[in-house]
Protein backbone atom coordinates (compact mmCIF):
# COMPACT_ATOMS: atom_id res chain seq x y z
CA UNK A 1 18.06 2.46 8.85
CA UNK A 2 19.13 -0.88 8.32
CA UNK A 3 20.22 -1.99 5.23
CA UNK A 4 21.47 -4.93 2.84
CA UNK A 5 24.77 -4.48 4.32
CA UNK A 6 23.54 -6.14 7.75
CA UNK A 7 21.67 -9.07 5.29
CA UNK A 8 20.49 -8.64 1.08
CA UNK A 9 17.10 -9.34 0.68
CA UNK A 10 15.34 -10.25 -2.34
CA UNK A 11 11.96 -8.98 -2.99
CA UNK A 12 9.46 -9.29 -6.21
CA UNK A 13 7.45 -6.24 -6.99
CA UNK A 14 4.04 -7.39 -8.81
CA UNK A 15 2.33 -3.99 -10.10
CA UNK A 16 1.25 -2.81 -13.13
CA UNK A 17 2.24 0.48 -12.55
CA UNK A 18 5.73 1.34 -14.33
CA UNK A 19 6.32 4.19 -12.21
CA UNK A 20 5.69 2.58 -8.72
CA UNK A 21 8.05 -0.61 -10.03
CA UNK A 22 11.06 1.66 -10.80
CA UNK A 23 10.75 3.58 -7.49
CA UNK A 24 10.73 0.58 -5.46
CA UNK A 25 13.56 -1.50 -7.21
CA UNK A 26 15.79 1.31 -7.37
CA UNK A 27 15.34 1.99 -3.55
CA UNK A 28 15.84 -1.67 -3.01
CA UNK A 29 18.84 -1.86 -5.90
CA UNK A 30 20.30 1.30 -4.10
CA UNK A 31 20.39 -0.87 -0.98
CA UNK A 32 22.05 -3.65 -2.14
CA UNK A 33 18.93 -5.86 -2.12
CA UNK A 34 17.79 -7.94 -5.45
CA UNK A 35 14.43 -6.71 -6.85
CA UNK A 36 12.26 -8.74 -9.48
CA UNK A 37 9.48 -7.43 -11.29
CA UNK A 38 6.25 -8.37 -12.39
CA UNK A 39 3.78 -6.63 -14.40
CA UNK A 40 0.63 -8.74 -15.05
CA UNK A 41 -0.82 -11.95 -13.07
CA UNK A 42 1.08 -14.29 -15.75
CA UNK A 43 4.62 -12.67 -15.17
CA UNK A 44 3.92 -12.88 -10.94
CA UNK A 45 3.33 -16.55 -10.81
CA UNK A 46 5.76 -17.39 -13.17
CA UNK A 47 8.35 -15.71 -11.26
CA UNK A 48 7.29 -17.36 -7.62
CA UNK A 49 7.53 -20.64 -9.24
CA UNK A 50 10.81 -19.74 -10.96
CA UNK A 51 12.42 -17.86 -8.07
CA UNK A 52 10.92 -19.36 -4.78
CA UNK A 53 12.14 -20.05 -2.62
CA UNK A 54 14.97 -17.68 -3.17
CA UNK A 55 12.05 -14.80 -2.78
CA UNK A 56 12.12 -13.19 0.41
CA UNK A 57 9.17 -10.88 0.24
CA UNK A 58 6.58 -9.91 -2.07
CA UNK A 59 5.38 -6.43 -2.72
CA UNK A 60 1.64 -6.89 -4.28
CA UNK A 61 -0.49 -4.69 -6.50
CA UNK A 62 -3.88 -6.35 -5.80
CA UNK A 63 -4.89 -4.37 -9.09
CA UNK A 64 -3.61 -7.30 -10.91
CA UNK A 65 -6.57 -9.11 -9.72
CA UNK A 66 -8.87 -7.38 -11.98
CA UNK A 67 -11.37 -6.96 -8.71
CA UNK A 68 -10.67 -10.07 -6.73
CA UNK A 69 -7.51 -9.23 -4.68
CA UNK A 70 -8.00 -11.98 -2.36
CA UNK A 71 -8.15 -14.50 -4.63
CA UNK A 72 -5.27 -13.50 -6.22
CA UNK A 73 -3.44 -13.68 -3.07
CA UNK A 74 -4.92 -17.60 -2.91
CA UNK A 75 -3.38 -18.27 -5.88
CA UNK A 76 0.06 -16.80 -4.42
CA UNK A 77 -0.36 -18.78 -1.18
CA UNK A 78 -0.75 -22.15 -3.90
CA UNK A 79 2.41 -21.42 -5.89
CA UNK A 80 4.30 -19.93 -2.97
CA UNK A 81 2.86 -21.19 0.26
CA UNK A 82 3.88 -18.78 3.27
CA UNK A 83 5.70 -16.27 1.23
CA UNK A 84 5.91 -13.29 3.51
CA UNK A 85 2.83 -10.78 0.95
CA UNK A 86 2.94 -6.60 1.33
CA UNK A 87 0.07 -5.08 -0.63
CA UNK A 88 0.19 -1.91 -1.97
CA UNK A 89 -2.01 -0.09 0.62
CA UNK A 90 -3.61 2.17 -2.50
CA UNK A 91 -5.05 -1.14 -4.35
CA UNK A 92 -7.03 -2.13 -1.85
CA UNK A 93 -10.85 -1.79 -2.27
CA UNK A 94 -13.05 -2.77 0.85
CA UNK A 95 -12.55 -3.27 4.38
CA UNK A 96 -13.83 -6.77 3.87
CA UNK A 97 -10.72 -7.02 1.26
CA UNK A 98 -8.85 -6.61 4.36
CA UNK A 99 -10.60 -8.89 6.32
CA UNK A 100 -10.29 -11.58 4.04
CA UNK A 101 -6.25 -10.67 3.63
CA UNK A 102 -5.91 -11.37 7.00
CA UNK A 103 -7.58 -14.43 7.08
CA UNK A 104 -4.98 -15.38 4.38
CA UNK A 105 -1.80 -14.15 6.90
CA UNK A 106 -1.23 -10.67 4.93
CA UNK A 107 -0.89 -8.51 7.48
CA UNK A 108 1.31 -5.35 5.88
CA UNK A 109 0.74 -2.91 3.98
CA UNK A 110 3.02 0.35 2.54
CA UNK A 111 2.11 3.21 0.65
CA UNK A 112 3.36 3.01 -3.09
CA UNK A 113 3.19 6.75 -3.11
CA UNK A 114 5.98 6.52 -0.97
CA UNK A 115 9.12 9.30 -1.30
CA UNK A 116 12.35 7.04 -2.75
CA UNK A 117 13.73 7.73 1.17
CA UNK A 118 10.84 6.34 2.87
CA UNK A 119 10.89 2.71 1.10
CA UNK A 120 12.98 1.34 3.23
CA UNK A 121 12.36 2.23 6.10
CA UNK A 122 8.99 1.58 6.05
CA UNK A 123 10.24 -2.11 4.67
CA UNK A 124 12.51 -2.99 7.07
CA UNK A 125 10.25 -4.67 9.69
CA UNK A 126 9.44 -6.64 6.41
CA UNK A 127 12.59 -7.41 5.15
CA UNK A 128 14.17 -8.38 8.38
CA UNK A 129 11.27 -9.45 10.95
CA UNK A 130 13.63 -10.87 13.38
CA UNK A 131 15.13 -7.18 13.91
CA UNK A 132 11.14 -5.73 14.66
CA UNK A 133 9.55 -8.82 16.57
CA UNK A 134 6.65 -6.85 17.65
CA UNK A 135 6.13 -5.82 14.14
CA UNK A 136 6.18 -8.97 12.78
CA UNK A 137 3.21 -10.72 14.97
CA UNK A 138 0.29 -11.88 13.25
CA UNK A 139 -2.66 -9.58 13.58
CA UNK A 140 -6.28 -10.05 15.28
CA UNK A 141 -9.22 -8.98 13.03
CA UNK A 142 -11.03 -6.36 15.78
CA UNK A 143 -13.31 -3.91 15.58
CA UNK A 144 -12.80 -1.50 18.67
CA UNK A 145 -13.14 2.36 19.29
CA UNK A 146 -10.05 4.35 18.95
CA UNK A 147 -9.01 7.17 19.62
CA UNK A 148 -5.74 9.19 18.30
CA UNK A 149 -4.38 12.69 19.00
CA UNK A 150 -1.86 14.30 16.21
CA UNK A 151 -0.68 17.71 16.71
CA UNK A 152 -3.70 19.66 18.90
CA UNK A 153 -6.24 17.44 16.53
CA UNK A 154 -8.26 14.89 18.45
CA UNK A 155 -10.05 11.93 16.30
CA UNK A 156 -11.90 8.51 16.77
CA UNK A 157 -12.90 5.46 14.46
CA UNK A 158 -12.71 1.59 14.97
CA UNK A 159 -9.90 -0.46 14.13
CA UNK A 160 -9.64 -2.66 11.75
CA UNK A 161 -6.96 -4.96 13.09
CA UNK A 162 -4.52 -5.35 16.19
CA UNK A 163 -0.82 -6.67 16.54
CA UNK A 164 1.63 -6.84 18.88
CA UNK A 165 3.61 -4.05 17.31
CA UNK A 166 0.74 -1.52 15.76
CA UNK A 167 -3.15 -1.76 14.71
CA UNK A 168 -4.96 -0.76 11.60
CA UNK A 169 -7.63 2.09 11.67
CA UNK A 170 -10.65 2.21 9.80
CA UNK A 171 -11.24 6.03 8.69
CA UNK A 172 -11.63 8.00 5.75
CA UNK A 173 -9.47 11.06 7.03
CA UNK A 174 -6.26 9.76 7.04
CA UNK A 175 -3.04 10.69 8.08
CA UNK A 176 0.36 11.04 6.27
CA UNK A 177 2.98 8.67 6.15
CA UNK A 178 5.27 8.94 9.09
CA UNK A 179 3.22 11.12 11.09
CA UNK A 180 3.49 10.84 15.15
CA UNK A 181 0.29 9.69 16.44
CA UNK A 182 -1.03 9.13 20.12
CA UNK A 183 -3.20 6.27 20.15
CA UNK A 184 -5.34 4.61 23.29
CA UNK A 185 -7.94 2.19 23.11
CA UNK A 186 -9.53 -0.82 25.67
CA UNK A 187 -9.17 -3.90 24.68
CA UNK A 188 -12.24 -6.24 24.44
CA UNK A 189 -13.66 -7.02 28.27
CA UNK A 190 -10.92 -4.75 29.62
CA UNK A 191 -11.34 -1.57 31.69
CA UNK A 192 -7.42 -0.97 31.29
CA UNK A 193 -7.20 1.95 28.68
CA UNK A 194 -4.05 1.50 26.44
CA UNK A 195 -1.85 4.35 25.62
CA UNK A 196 0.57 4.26 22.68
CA UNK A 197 2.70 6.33 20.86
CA UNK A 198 2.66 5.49 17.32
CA UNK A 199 3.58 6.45 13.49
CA UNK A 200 1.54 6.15 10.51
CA UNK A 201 3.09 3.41 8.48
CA UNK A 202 0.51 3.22 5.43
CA UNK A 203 -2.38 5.03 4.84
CA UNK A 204 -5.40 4.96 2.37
CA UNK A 205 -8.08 6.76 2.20
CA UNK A 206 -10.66 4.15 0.65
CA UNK A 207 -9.47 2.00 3.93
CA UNK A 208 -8.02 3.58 6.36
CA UNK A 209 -4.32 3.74 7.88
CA UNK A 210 -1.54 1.64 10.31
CA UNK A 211 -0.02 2.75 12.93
CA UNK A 212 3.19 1.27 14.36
CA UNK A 213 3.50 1.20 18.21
CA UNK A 214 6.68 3.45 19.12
CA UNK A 215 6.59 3.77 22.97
CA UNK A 216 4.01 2.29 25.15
CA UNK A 217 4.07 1.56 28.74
CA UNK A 218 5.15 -1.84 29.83
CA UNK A 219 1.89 -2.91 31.65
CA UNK A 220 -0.02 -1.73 28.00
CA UNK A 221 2.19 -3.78 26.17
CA UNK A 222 1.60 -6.69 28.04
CA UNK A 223 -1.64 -6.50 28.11
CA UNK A 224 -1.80 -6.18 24.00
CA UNK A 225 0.35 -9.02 23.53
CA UNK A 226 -1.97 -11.63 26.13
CA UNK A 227 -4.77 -10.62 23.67
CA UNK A 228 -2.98 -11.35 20.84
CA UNK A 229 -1.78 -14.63 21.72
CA UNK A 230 -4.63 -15.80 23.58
CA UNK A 231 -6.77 -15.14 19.82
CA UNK A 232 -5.44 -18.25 17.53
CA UNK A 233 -5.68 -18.80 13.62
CA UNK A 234 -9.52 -19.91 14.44
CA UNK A 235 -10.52 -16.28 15.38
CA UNK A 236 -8.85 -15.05 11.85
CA UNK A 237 -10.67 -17.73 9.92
CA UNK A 238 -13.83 -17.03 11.16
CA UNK A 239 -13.71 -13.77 9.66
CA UNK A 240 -13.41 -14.10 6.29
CA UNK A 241 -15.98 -13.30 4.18
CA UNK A 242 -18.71 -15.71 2.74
């Protein structure tokens, strides 16, 4: 695990949720990092135009929207620009919500129901993307058939998004965090089936669930990261909802 004695981060935590708020600031306290806190829309702002750009990351609670996540995340891109955004994978409504997150460069997600032990890891990538490069590539909106084998189980569903480092399934039977996952998929116009092995990084059941790329075969890999960098900002833009 890495932690704030490599680097200290520090991270704002908007939710109105008491509980979730003390669970991740003491994980990140515990760390060494510096957690701020924000409870209502009001208190959020006010504390990326106070603290940025000392603000490293942002942890968001799109329930603070009142129904409108993304355009609560537009506001935060106004006040803060590129601020590197996590939403809490549990607040998010739609699978056009996450569309239209991704047209808006919010690309992460984590589980607020998260154990105290699992915060950070699952943060890390976040916290220091130049440690988890692959992690930290922007993601391609896609809708492709997937398939993914845990234990003897066998499932399929489309995803939702691709990166470099992981993709996003669409599915109402999701997984737990952290468990091992076998992925494979074909890429758009591609007869070359890609194999991965993978761990559930966030998972909702009103959207679906990520899965971080572990091990996968050099050829695959390549292969994923030409598509991703051959799909520019234009192909993200052109899916966000009217």
């Amino acid at each position: 695990m890495i932690t704030a004695a490599a680097s200290s981060r520090t991270v704002l935590i908007a939710s109105a949720a008491t509980g979730v708020r003390d669970r991740f600031v003491e994980a990140l306290r515990q760390a060494g990092h510096r957690p701020l806190e924000a409870a209502q829309t009001s208190d959020l702002l006010g504390s990326v135009d106070t603290h940025r750009p000392a603000v490293d990351l942002l942890l968001l609670d799109l329930g603070l929207a009142d129904g409108d996540g993304v355009s609560l995340v537009r506001r935060v891109r106004d006040h803060a620009g590129t601020l590197p955004i996590i939403v809490l994978s549990g607040s998010i409504t739609s699978a056009d919500e996450v569309r239209g997150l991704a047209a808006l460069g919010v690309t992460g997600y984590v589980n607020e129901h998260l154990d105290a032990q699992q915060i950070l890891p699952a943060l890390a990538p976040h916290l220091f993307p130049d440690r988890f490069d692959r992690r930290s590539s922007r993601r391609v909106v896609l809708a492709i058939p997937v398939s993914y084998r845990f234990d003897t189980t066998i499932a399929s569903a489309l995803t939702l998004n691709l990166g470099k480092g992981g993709l996003a399934i669409r599915t109402m039977s999701t997984l737990a965090v952290s468990t091992e996952v076998h992925a494979r998929f074909r890429l758009p116009g591609s007869d070359r089936e890609i194999g991965a092995d993978s761990r559930v990084v966030w998972s909702d059941r009103q959207v679906g669930m990520g899965l971080q790329f572990e091990q996968v075969d050099a050829g695959d890999q390549t292969a994923v990261d030409d598509y991703v960098d051959r799909h520019d900002q234009s192909d993200l833009d052109a899916s966000r909802p009217e």
